[in-house]
Protein backbone atom coordinates (compact mmCIF):
# COMPACT_ATOMS: atom_id res chain seq x y z
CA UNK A 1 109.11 -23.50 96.36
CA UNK A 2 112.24 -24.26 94.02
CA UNK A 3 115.10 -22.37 94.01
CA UNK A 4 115.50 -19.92 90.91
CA UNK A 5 118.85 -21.86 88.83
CA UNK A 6 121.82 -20.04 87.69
CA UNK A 7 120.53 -20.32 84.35
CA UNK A 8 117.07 -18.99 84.94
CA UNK A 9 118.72 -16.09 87.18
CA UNK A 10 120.78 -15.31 84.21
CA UNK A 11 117.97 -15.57 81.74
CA UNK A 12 116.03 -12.85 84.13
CA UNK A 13 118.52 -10.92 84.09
CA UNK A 14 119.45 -10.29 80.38
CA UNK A 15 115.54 -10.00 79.97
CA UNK A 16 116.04 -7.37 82.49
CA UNK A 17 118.81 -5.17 80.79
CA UNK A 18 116.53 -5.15 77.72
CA UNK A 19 113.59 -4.15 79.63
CA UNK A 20 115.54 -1.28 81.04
CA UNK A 21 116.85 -0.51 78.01
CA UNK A 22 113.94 0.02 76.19
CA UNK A 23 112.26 1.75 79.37
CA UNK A 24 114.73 4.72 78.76
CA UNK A 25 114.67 4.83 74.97
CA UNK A 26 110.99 5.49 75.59
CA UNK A 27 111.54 7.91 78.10
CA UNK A 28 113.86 9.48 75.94
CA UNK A 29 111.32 10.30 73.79
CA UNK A 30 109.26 12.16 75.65
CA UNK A 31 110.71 15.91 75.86
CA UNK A 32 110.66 15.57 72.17
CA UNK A 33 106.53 14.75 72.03
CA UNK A 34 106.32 17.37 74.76
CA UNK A 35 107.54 20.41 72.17
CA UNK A 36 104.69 18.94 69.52
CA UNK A 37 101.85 19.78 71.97
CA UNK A 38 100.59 22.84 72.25
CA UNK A 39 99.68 22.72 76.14
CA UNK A 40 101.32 23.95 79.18
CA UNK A 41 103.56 21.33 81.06
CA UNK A 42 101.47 21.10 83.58
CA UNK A 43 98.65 20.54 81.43
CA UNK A 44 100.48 17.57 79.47
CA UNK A 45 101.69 16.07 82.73
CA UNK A 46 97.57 16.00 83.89
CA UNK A 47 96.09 14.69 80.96
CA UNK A 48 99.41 11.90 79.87
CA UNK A 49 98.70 10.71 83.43
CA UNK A 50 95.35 10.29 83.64
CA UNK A 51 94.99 8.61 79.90
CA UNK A 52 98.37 6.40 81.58
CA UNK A 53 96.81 5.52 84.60
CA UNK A 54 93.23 4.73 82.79
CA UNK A 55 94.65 2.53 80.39
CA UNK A 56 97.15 0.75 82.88
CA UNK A 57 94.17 0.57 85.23
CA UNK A 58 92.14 -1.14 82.67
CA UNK A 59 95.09 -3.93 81.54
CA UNK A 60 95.42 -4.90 85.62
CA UNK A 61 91.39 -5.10 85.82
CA UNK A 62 91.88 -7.96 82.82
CA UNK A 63 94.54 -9.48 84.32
CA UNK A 64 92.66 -9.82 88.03
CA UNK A 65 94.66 -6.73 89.92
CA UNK A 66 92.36 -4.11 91.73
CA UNK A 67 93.49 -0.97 92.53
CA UNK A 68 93.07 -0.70 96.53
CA UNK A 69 93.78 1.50 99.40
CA UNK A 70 96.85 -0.70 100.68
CA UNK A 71 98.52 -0.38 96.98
CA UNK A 72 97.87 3.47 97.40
CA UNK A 73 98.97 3.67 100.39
CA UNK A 74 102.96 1.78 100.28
CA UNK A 75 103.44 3.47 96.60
CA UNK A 76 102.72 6.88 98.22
CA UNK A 77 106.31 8.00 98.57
CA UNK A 78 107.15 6.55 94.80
CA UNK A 79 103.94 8.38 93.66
CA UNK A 80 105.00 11.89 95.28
CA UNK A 81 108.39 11.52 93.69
CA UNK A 82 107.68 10.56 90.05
CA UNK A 83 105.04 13.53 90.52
CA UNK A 84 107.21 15.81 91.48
CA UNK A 85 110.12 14.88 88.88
CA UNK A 86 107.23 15.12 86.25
CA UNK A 87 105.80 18.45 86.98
CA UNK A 88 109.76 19.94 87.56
CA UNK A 89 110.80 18.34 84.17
CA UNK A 90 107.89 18.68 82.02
CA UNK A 91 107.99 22.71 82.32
CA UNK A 92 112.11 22.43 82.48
CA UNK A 93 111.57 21.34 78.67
CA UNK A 94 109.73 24.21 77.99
CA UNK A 95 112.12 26.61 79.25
CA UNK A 96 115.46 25.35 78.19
CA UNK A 97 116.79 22.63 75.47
CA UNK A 98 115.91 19.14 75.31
CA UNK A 99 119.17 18.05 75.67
CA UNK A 100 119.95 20.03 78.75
CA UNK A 101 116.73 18.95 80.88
CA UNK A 102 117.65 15.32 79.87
CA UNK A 103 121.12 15.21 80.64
CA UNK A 104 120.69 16.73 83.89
CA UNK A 105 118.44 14.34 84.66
CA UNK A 106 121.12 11.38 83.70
CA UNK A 107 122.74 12.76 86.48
CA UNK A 108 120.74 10.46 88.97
CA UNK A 109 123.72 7.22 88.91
CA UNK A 110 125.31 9.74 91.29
CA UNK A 111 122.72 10.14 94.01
CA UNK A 112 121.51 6.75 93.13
CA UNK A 113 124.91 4.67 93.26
CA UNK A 114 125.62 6.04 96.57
CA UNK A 115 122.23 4.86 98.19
CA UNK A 116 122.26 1.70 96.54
CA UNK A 117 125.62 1.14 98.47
CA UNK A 118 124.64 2.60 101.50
CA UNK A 119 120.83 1.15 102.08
CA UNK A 120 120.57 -1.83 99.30
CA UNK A 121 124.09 -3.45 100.15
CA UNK A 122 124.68 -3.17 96.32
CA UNK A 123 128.61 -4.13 95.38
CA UNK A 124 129.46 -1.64 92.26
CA UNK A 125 133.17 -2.99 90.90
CA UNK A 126 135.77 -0.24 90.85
CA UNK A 127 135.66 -0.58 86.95
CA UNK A 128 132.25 0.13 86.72
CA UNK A 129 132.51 2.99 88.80
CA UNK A 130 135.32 4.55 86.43
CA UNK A 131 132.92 3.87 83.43
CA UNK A 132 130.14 5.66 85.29
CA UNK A 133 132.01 8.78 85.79
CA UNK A 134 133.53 8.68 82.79
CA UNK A 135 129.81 8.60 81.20
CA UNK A 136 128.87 11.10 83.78
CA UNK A 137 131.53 13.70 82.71
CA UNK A 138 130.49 13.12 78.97
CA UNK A 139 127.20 14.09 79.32
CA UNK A 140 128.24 16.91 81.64
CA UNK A 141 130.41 17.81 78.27
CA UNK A 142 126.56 17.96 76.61
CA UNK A 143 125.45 20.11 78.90
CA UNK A 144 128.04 22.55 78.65
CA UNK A 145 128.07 22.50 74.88
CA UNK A 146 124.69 23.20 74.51
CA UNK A 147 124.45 26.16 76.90
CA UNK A 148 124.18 28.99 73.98
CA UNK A 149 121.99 28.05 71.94
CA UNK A 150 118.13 30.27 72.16
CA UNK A 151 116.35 27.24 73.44
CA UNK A 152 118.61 27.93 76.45
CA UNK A 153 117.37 29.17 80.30
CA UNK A 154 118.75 29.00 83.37
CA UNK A 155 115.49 28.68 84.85
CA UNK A 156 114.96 25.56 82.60
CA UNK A 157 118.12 24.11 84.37
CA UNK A 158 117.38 24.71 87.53
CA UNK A 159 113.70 23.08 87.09
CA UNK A 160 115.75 20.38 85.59
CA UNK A 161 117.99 20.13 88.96
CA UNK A 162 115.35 19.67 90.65
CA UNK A 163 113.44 17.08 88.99
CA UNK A 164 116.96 14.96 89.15
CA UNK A 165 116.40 14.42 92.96
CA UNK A 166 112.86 13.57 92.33
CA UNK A 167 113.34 11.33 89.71
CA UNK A 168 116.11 9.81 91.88
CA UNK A 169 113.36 9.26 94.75
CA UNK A 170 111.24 7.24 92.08
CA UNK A 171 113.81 4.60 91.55
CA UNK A 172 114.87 4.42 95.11
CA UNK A 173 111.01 4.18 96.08
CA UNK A 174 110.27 0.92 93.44
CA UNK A 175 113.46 -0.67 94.58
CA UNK A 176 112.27 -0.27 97.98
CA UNK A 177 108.97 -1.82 97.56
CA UNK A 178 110.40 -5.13 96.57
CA UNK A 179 108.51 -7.74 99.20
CA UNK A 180 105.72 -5.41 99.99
CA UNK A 181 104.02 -5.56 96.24
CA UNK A 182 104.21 -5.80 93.02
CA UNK A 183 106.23 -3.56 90.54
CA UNK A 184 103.08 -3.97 88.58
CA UNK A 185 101.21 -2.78 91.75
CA UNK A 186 103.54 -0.23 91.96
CA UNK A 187 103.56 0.97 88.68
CA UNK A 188 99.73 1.41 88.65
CA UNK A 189 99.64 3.38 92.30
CA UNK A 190 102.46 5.52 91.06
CA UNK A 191 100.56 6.53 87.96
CA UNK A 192 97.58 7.52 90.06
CA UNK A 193 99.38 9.39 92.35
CA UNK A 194 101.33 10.87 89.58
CA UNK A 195 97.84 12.39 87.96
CA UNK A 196 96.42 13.26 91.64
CA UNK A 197 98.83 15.80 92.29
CA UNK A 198 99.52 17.10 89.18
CA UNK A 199 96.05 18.61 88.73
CA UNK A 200 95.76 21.19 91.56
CA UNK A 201 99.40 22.08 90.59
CA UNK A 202 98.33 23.03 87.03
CA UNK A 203 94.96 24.36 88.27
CA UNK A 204 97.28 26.53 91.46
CA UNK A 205 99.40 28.09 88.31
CA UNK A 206 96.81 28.94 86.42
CA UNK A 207 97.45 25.95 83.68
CA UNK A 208 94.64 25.48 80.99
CA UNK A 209 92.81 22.30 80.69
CA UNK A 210 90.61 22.77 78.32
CA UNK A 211 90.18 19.62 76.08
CA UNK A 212 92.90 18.93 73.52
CA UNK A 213 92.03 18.92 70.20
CA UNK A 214 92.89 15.92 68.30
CA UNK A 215 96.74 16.48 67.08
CA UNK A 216 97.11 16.88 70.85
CA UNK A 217 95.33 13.73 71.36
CA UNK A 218 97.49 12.23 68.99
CA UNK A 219 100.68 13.00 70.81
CA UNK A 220 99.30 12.37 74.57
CA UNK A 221 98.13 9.08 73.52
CA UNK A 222 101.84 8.06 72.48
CA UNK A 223 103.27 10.02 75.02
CA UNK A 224 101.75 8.05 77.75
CA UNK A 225 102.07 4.95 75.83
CA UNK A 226 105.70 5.32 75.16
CA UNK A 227 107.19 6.71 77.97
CA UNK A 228 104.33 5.80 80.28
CA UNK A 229 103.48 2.31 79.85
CA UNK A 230 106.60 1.03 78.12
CA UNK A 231 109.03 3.50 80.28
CA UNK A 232 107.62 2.71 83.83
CA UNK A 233 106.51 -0.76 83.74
CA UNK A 234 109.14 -1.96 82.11
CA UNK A 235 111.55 -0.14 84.07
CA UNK A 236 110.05 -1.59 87.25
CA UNK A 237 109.96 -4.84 86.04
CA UNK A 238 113.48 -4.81 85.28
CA UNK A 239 114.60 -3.07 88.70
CA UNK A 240 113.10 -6.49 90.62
CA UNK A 241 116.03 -8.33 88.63
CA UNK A 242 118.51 -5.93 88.45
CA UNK A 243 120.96 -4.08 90.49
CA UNK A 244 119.20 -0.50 91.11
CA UNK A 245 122.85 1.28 90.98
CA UNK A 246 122.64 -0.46 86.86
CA UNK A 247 118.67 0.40 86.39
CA UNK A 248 119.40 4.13 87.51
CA UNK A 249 123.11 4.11 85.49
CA UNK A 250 120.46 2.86 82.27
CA UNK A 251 119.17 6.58 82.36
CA UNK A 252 122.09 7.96 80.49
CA UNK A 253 120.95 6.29 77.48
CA UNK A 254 118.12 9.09 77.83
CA UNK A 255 119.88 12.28 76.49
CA UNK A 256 121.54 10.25 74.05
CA UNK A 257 118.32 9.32 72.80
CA UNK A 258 116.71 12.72 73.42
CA UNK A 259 119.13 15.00 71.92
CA UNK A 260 119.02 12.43 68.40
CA UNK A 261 115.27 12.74 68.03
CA UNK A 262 115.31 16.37 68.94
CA UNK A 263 118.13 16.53 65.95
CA UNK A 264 116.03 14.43 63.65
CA UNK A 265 112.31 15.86 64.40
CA UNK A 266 113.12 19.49 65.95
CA UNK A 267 115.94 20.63 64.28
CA UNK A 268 117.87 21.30 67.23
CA UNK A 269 121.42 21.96 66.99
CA UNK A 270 123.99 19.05 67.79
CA UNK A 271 128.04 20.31 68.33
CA UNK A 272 130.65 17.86 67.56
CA UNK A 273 131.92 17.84 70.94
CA UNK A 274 128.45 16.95 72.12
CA UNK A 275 127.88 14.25 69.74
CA UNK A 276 131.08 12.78 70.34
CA UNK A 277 130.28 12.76 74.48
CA UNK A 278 127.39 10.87 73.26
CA UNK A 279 129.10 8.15 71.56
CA UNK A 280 131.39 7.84 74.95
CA UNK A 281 128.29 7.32 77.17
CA UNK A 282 126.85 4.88 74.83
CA UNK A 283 130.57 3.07 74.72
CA UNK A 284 131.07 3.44 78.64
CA UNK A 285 127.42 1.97 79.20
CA UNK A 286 128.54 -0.87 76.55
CA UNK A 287 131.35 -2.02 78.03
CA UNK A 288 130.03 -1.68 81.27
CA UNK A 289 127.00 -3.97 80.52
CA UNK A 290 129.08 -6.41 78.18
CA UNK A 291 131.25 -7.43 81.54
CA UNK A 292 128.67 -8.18 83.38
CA UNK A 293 128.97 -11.74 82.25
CA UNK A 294 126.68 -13.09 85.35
CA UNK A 295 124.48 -11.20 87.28
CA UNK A 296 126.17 -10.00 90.93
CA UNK A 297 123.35 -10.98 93.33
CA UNK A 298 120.18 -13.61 92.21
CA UNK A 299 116.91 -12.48 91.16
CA UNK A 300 114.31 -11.05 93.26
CA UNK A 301 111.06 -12.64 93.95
CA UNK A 302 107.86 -10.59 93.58
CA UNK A 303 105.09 -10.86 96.27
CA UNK A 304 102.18 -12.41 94.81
């Protein structure tokens, strides 16, 4: 088999950064559909799954990919995490503001950066570092900023905390299960898993699932197209060509996105301190991504 050229590598990899970052503008979207349904979190997380998972499950049957007991089996730990992270965030947004359970959850580049050094062998230049905190500390400025307002819970945050490690675990998980399958593979076992054990949790805390009616409909369908399908897939795609420490640092493009739609479509407050941290995170992740003239390590080969 040929060798992947320099110019092919490079190709990947700017296809990549646009993969991831439309991944998070469609994740960033979600807390905002979440507030338009009239269901508990839970609830959402069960039924956006299931519709996700159905109509991800019925793309792979067209394209020749059967779901099996050996995909189910090495995308177990990714499943249990991106489970986890979506029951923990998807009642964080009902209990505190939009901009708060997303920012929290850009948090991950920390956790993430550190085992991408440690386990992946991942070089992050001491420039890109300083822009990382410096993004960090901005969206830290968010949080702080938006503290006050009635939205606002501590119990929110703390559901938000949690589903940072979580979510963390997700991204470490795919990156992990480079060589053993697909990230399509992945993506699909994930979902499953995803709506597996998010049912008994809603049904354990007494969640209704009763059937939607059809505004709710409306918004699950885009929900689990938008930050489903185009959020995960492309997001895993992008993590077989890219660094994982610049996939996960992609995720503070999330609040940013987040806290304008909630703006536009919820009328939530935005403070001029917070919308100026925003504009730093979207210049530190700028200039971080417009250095990276070639990509630091070649692409990675998918098992077939």
């Amino acid at each position: 088999m040929s060798q992947p050229t320099t110019e092919s590598i490079e190709r990947e990899s700017g296809l990549a950064l646009l993969g991831a970052a439309a991944a998070v503008i469609g994740w960033g979207s979600a807390g905002v559909i979440i507030r338009n349904i009239d269901m508990g979190g839970l609830a959402i997380a069960v039924y956006r799954f299931w519709v996700y998972s159905i109509l991800l499950f019925a793309f792979m049957w067209w394209r020749g990919t059967r779901i099996s007991f050996r995909i189910m089996r090495l995308s177990a730990l990714g499943g249990i995490a991106l489970g986890a992270d979506v029951a923990l965030f998807f009642s964080a947004v009902k209990e505190t503001t939009i901009v708060n359970a997303t920012v929290i959850g850009a948090l991950q580049p920390l956790i993430v950066g550190v085992v991408a050094w440690k386990f992946f062998g991942e070089r992050i230049r001491s420039r890109d570092i300083g822009l990382g905190a410096v993004a960090i500390a901005a969206v830290v400025v968010v949080v702080a900023a938006g503290t006050g307002q009635p939205e606002w819970h501590i119990r929110g945050d703390l559901l938000a905390a949690g589903a940072l490690f979580a979510w963390s675990g997700y991204f470490i998980f795919s990156k992990g299960s480079l060589g053993r399958m697909t990230s399509a593979e992945f993506t699909l076992g994930t979902a499953f898993w995803t709506a597996i054990i998010n049912t008994p949790l809603a049904l354990l805390f007494g969640q209704d699932l009763s059937l939607p009616n059809a505004r709710d409909w409306m918004w699950l369908a885009l929900l689990a197209l938008g930050a489903g399908v185009i959020g995960h897939v492309l997001m895993n795609w992008s993590l077989v060509r890219i660094p994982l420490w610049l996939g996960s640092t992609f995720t503070l493009l999330i609040p940013v996105t987040s806290a304008a739609l909630a703006w536009l479509f919820l009328d939530q407050a935005l403070r001029s301190i917070q919308i100026v941290a925003m504009v730093i995170v979207l210049v530190a992740l700028g200039v971080m991504i417009a250095g990276r003239a070639t990509p630091e390590q070649p692409a990675l080969e998918e098992t077939t």
